[in-house]
ModelCIF file with pLDDT and N, C-alpha, C, O atoms, coordinates in Angstrom:
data_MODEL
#
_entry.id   MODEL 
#
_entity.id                         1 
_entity.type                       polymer 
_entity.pdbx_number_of_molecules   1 
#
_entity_poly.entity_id                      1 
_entity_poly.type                           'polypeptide(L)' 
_entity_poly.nstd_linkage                   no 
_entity_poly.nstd_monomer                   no 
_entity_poly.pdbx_seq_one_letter_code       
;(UNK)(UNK)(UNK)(UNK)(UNK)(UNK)(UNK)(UNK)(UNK)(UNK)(UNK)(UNK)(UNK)(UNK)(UNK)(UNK)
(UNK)(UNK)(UNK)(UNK)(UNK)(UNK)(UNK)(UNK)(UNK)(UNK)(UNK)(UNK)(UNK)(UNK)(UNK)(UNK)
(UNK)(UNK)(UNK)(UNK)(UNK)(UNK)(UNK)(UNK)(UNK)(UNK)(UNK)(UNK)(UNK)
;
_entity_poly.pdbx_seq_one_letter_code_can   XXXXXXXXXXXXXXXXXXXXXXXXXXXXXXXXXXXXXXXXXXXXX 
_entity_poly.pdbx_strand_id                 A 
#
loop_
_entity_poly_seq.entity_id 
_entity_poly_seq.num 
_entity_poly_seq.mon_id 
_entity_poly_seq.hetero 
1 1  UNK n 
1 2  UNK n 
1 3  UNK n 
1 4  UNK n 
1 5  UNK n 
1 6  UNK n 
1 7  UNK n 
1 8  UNK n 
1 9  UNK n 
1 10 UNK n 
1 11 UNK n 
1 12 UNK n 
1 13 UNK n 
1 14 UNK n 
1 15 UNK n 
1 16 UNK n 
1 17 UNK n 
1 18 UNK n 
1 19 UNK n 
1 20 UNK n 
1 21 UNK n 
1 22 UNK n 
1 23 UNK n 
1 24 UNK n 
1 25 UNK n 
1 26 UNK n 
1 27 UNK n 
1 28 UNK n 
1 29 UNK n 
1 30 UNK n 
1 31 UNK n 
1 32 UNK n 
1 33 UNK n 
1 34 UNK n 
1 35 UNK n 
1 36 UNK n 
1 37 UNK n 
1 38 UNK n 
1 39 UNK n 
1 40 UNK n 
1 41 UNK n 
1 42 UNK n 
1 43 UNK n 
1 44 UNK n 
1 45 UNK n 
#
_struct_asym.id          A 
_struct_asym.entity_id   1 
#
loop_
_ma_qa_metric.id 
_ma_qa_metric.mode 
_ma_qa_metric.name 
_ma_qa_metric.software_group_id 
_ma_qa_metric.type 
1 global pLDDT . pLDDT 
2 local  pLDDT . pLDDT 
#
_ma_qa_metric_global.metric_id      1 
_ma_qa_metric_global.metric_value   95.29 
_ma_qa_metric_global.model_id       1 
_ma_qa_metric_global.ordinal_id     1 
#
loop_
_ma_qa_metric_local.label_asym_id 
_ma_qa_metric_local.label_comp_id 
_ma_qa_metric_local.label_seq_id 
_ma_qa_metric_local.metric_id 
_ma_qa_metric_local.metric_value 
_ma_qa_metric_local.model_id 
_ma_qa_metric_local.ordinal_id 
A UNK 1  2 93.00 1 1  
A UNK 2  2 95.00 1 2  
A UNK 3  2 95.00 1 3  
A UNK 4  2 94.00 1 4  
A UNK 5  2 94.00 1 5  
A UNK 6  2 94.00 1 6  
A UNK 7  2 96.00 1 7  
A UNK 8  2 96.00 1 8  
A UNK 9  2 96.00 1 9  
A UNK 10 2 98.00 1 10 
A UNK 11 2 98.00 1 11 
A UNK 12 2 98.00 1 12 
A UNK 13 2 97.00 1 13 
A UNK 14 2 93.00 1 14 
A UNK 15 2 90.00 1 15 
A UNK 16 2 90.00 1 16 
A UNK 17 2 88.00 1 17 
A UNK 18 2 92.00 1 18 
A UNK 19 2 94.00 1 19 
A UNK 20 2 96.00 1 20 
A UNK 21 2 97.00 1 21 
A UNK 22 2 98.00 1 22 
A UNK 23 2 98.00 1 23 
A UNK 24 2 98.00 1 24 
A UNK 25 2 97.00 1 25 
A UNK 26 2 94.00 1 26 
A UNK 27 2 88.00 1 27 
A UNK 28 2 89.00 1 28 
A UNK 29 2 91.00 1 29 
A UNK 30 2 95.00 1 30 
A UNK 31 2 97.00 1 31 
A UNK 32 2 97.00 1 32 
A UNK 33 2 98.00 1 33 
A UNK 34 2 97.00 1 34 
A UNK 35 2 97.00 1 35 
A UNK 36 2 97.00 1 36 
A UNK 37 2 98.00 1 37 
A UNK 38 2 97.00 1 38 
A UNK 39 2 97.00 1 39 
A UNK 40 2 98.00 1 40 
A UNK 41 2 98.00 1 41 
A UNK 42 2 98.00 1 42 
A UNK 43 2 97.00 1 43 
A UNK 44 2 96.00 1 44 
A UNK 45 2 94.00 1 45 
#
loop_
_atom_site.group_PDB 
_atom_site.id 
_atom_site.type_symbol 
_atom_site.label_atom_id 
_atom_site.label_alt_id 
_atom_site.label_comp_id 
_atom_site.label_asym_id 
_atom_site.label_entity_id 
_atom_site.label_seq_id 
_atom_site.pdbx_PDB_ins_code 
_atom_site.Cartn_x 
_atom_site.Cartn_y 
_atom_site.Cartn_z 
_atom_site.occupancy 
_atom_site.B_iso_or_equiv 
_atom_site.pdbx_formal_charge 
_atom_site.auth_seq_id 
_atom_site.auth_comp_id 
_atom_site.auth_asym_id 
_atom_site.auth_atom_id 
_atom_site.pdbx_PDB_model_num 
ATOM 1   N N  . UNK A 1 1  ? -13.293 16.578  -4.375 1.00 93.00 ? 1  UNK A N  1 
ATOM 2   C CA . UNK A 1 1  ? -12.934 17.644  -3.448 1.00 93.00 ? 1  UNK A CA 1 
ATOM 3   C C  . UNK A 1 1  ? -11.829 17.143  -2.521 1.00 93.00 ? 1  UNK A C  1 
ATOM 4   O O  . UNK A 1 1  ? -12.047 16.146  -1.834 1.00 93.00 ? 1  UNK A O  1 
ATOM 5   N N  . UNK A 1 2  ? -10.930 17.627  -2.476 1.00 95.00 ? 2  UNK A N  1 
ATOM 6   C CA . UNK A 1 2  ? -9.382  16.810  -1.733 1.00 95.00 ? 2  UNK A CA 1 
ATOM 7   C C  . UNK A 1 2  ? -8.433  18.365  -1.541 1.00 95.00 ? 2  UNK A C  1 
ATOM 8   O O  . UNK A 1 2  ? -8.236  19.156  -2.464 1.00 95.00 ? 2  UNK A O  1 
ATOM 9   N N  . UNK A 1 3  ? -8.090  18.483  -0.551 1.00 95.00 ? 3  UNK A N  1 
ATOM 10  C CA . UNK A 1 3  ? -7.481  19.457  -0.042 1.00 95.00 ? 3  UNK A CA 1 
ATOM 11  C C  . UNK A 1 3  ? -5.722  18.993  -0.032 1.00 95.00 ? 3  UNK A C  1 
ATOM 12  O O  . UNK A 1 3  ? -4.783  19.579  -0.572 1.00 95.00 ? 3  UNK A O  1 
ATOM 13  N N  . UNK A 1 4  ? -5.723  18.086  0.561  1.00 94.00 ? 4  UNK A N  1 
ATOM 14  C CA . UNK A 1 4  ? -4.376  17.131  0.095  1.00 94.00 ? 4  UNK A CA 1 
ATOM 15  C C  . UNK A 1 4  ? -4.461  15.801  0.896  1.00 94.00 ? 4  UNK A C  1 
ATOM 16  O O  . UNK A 1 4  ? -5.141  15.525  1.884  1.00 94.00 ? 4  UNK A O  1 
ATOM 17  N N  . UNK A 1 5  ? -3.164  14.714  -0.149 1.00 94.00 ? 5  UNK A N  1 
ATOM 18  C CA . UNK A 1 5  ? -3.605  13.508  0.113  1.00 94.00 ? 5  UNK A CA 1 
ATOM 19  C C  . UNK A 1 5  ? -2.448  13.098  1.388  1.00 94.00 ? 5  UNK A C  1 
ATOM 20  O O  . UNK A 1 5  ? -1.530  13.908  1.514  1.00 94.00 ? 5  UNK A O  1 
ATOM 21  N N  . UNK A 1 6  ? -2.449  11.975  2.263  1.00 94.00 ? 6  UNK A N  1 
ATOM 22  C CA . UNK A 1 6  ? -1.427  11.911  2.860  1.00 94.00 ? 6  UNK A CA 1 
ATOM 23  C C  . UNK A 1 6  ? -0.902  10.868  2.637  1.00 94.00 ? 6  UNK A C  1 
ATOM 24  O O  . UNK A 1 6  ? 0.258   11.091  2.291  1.00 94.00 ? 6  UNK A O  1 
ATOM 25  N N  . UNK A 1 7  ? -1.274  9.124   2.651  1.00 96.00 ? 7  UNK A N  1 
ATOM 26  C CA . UNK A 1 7  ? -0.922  8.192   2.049  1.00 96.00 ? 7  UNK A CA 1 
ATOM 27  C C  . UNK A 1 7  ? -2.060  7.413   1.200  1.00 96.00 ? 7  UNK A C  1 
ATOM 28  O O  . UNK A 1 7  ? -3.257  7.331   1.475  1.00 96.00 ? 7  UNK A O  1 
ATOM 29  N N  . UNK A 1 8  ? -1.482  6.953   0.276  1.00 96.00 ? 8  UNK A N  1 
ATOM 30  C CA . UNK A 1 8  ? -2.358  6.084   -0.661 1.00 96.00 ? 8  UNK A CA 1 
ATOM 31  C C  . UNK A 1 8  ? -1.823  4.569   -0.485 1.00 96.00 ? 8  UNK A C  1 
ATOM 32  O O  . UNK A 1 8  ? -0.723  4.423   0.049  1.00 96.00 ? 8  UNK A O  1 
ATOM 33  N N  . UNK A 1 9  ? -2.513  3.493   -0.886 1.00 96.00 ? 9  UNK A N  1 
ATOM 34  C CA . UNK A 1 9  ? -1.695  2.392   -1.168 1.00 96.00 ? 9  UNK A CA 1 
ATOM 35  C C  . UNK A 1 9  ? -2.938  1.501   -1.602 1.00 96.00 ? 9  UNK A C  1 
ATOM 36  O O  . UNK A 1 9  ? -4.081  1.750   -1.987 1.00 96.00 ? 9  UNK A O  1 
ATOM 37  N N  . UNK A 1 10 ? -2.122  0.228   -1.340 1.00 98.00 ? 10 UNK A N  1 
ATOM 38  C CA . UNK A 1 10 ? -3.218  -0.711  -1.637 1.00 98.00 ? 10 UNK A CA 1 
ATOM 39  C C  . UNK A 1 10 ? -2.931  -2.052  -0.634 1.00 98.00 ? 10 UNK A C  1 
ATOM 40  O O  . UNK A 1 10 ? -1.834  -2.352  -0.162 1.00 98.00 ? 10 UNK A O  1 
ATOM 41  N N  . UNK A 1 11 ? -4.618  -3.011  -0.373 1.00 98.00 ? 11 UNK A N  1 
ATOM 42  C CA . UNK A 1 11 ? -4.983  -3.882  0.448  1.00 98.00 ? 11 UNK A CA 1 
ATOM 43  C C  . UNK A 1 11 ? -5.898  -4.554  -0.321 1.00 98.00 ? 11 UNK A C  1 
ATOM 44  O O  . UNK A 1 11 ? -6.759  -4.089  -1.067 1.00 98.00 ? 11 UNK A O  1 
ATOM 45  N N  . UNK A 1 12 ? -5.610  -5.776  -0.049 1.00 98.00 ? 12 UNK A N  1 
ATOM 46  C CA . UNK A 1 12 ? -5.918  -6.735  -0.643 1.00 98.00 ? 12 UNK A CA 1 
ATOM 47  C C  . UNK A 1 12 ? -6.852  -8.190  0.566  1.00 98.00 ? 12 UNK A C  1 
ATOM 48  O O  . UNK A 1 12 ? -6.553  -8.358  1.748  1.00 98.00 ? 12 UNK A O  1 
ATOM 49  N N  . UNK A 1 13 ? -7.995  -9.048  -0.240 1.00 97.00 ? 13 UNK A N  1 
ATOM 50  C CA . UNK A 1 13 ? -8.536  -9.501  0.590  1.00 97.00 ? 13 UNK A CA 1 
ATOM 51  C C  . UNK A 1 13 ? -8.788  -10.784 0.210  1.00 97.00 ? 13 UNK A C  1 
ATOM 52  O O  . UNK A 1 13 ? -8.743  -10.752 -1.019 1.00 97.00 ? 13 UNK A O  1 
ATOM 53  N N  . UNK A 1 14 ? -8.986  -11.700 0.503  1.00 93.00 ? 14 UNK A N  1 
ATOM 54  C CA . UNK A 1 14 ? -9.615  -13.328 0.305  1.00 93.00 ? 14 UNK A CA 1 
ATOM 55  C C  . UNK A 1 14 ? -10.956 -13.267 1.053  1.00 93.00 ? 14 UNK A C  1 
ATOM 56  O O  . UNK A 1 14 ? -11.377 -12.600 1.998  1.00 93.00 ? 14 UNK A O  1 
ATOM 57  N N  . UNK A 1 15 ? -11.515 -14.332 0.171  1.00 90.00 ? 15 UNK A N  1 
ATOM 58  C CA . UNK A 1 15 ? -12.999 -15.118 1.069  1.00 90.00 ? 15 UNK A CA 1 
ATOM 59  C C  . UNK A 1 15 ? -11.908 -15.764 2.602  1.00 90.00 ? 15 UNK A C  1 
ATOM 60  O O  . UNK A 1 15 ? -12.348 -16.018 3.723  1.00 90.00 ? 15 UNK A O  1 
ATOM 61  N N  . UNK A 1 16 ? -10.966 -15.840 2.301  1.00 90.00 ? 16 UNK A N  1 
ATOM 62  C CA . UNK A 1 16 ? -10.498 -16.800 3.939  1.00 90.00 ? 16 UNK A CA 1 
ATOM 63  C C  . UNK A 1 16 ? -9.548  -15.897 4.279  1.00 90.00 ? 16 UNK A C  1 
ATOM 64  O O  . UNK A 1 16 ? -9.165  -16.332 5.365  1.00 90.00 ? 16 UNK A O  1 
ATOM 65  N N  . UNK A 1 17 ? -8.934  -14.941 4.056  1.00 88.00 ? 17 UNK A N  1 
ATOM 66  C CA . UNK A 1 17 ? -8.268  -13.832 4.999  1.00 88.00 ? 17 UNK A CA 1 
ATOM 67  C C  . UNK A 1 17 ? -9.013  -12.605 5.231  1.00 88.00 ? 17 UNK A C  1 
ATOM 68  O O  . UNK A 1 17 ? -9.935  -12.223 4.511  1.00 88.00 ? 17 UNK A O  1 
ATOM 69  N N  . UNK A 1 18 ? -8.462  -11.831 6.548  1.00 92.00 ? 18 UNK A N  1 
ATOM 70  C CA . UNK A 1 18 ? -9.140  -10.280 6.677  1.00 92.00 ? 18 UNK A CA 1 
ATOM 71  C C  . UNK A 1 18 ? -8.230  -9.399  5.397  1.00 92.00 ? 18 UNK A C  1 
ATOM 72  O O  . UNK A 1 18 ? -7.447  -9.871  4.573  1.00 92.00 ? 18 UNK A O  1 
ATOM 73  N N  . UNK A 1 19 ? -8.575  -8.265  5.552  1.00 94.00 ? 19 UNK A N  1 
ATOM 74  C CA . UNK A 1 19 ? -7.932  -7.495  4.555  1.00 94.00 ? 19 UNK A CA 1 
ATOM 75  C C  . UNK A 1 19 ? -6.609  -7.310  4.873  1.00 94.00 ? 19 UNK A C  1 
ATOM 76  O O  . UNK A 1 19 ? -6.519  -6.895  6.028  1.00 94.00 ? 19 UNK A O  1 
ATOM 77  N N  . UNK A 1 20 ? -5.371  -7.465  4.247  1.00 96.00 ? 20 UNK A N  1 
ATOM 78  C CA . UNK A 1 20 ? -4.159  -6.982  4.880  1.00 96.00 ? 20 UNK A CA 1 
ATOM 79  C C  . UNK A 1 20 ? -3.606  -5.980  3.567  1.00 96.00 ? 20 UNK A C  1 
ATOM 80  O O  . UNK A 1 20 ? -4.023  -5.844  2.417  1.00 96.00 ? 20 UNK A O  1 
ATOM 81  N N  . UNK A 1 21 ? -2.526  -5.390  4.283  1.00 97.00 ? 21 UNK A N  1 
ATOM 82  C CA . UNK A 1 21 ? -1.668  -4.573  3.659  1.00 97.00 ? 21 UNK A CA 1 
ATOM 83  C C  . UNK A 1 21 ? -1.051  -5.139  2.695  1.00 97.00 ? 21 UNK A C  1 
ATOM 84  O O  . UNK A 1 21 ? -0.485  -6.200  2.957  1.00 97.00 ? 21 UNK A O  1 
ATOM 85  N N  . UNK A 1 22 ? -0.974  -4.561  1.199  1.00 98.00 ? 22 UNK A N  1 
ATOM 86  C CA . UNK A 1 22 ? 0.450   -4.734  -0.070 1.00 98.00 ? 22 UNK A CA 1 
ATOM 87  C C  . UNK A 1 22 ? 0.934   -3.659  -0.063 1.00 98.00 ? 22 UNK A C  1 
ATOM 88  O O  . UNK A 1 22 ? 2.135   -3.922  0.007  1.00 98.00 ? 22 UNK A O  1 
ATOM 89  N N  . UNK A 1 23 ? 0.813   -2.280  -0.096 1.00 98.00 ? 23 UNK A N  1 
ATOM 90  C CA . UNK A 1 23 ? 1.873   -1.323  0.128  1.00 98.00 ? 23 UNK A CA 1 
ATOM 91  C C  . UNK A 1 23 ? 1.224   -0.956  0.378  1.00 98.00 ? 23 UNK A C  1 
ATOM 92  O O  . UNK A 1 23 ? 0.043   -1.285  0.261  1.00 98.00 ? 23 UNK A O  1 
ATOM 93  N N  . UNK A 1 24 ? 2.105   0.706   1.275  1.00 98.00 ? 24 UNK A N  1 
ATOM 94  C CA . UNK A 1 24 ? 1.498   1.766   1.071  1.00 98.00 ? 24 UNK A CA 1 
ATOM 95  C C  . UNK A 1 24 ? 2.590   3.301   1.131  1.00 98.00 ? 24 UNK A C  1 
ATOM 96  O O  . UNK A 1 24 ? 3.510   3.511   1.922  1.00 98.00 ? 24 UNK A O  1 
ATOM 97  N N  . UNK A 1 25 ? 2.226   3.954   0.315  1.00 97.00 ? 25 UNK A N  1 
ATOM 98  C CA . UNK A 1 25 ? 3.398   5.217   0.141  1.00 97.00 ? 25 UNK A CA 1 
ATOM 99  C C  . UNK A 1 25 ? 3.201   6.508   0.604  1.00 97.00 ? 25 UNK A C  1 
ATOM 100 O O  . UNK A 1 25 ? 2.268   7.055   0.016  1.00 97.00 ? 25 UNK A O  1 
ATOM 101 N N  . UNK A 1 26 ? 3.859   7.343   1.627  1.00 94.00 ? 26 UNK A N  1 
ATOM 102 C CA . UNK A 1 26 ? 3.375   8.464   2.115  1.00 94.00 ? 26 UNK A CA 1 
ATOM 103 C C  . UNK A 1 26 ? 3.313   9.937   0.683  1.00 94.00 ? 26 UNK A C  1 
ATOM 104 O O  . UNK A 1 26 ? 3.085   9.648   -0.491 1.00 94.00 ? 26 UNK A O  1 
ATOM 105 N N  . UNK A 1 27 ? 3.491   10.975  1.015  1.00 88.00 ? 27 UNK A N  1 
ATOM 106 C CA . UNK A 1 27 ? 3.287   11.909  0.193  1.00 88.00 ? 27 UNK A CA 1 
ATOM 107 C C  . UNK A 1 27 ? 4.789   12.539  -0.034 1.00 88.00 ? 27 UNK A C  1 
ATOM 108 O O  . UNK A 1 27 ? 5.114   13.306  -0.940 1.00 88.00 ? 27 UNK A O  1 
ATOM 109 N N  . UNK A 1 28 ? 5.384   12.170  0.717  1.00 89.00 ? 28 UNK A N  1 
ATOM 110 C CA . UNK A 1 28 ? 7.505   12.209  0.836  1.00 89.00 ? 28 UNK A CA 1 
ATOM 111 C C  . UNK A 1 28 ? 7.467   11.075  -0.256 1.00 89.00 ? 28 UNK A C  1 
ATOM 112 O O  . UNK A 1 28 ? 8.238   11.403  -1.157 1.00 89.00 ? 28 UNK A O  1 
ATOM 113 N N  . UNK A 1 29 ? 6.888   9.910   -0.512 1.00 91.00 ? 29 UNK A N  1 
ATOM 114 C CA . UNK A 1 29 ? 7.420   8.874   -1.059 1.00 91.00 ? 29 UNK A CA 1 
ATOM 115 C C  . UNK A 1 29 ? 7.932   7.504   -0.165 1.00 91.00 ? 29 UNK A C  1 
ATOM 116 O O  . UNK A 1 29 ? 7.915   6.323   -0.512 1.00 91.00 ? 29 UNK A O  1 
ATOM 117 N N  . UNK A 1 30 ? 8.256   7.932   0.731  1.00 95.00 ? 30 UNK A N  1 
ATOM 118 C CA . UNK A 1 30 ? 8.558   6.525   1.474  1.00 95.00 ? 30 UNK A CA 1 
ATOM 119 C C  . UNK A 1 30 ? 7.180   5.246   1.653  1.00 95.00 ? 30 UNK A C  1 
ATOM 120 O O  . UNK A 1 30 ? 5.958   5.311   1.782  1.00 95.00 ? 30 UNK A O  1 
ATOM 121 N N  . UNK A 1 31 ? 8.315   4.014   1.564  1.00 97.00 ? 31 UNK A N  1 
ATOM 122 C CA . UNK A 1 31 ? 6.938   3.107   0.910  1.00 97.00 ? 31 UNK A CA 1 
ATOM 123 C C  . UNK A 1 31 ? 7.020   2.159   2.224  1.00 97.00 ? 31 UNK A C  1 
ATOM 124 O O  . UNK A 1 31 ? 7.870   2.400   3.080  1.00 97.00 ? 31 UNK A O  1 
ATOM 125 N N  . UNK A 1 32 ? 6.023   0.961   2.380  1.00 97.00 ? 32 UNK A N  1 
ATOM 126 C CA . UNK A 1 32 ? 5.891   0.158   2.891  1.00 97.00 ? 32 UNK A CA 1 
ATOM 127 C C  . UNK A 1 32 ? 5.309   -1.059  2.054  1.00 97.00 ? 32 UNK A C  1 
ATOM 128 O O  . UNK A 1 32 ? 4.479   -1.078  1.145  1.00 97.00 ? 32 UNK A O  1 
ATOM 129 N N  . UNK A 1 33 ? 6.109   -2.171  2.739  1.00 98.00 ? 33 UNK A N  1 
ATOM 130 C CA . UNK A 1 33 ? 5.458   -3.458  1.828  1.00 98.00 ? 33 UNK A CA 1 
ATOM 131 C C  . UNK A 1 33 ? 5.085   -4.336  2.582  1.00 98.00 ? 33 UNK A C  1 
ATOM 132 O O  . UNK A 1 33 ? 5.569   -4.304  3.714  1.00 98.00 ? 33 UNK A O  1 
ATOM 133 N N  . UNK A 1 34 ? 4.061   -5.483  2.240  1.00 97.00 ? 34 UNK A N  1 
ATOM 134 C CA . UNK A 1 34 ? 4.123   -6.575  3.228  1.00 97.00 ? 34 UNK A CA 1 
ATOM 135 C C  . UNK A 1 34 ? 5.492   -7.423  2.434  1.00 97.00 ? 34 UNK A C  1 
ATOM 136 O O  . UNK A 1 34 ? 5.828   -7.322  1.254  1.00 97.00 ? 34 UNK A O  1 
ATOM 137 N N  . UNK A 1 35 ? 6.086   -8.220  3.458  1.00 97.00 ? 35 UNK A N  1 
ATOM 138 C CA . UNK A 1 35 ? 6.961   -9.170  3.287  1.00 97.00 ? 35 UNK A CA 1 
ATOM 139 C C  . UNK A 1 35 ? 6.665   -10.140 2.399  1.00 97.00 ? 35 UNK A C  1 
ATOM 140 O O  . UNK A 1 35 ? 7.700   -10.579 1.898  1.00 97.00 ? 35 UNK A O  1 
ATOM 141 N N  . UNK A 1 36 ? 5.565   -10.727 1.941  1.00 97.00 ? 36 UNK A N  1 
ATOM 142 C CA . UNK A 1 36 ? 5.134   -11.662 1.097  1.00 97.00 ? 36 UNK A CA 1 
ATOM 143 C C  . UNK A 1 36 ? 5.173   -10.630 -0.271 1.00 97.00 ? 36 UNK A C  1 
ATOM 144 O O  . UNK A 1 36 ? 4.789   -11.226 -1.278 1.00 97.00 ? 36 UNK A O  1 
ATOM 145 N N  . UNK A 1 37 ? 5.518   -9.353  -0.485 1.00 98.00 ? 37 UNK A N  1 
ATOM 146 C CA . UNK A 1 37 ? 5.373   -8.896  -1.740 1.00 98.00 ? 37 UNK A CA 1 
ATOM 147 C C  . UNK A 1 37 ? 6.613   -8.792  -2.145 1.00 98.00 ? 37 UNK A C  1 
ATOM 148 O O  . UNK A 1 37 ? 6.836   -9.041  -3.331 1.00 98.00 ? 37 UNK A O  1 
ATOM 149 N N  . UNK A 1 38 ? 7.864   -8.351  -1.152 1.00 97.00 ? 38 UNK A N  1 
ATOM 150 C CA . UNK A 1 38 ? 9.396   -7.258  -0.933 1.00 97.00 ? 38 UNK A CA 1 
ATOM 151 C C  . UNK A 1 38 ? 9.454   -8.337  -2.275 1.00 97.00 ? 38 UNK A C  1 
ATOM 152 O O  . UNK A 1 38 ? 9.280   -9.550  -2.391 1.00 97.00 ? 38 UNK A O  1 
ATOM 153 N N  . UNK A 1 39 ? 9.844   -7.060  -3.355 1.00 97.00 ? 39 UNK A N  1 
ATOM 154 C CA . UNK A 1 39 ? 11.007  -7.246  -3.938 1.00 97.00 ? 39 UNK A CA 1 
ATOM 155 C C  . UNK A 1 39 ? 10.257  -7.564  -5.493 1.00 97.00 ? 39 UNK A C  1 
ATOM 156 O O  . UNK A 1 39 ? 10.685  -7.190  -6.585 1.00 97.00 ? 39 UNK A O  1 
ATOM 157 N N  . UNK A 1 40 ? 9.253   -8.211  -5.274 1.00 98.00 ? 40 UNK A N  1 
ATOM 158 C CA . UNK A 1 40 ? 8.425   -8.482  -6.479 1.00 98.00 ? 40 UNK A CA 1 
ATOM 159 C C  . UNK A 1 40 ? 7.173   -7.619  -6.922 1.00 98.00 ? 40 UNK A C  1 
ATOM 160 O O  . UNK A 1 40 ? 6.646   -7.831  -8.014 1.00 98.00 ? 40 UNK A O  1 
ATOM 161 N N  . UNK A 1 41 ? 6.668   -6.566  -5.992 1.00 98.00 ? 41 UNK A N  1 
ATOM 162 C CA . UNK A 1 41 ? 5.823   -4.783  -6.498 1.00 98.00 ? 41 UNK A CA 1 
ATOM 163 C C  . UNK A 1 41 ? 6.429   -3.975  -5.916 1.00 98.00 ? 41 UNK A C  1 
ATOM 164 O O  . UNK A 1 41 ? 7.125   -3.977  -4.901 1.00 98.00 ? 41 UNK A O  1 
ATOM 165 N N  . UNK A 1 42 ? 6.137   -3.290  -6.598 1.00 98.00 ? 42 UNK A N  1 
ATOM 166 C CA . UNK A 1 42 ? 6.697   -1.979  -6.353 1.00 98.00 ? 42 UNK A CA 1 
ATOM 167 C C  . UNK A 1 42 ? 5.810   -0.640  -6.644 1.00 98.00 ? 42 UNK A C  1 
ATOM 168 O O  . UNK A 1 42 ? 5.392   -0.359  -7.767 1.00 98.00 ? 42 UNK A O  1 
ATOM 169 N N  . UNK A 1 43 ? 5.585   0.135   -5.492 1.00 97.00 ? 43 UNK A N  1 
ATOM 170 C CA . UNK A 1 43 ? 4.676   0.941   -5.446 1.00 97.00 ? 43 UNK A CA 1 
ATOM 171 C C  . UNK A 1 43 ? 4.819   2.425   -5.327 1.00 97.00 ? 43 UNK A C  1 
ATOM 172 O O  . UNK A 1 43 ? 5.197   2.931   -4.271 1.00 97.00 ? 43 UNK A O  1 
ATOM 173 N N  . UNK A 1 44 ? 4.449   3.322   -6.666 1.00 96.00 ? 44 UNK A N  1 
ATOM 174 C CA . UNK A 1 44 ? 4.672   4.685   -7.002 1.00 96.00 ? 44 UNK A CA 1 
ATOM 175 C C  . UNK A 1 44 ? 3.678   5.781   -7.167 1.00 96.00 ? 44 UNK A C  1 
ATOM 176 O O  . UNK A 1 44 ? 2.652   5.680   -7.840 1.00 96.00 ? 44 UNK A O  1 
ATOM 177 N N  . UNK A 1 45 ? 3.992   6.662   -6.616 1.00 94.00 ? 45 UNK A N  1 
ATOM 178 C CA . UNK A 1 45 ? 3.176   7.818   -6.588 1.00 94.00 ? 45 UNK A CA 1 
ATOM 179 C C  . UNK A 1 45 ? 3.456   9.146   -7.482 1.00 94.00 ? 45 UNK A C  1 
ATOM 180 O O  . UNK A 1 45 ? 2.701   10.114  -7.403 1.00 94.00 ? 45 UNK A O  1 
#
């Protein structure tokens, strides 16, 4: 049941880190990356 979505992405976690951000893409498409990913994923909706 989903009326509409606004951003999706993905987060990622270790036994020794909190959860942080790998992307995430609004419903326009504009994306966000963490810096430890730029350039090497790439994330599509």
């Amino acid at each position: 049941s989903i009326f509409s979505i606004n951003t999706m992405g993905w987060y990622r976690q270790t036994t020794e880190k909190q959860r942080e951000l790998v992307a995430v893409i609004s419903s326009g498409g504009n994306t966000n990356y963490a810096d430890s990913v730029k350039g090497r994923f790439t994330l599509s909706r």
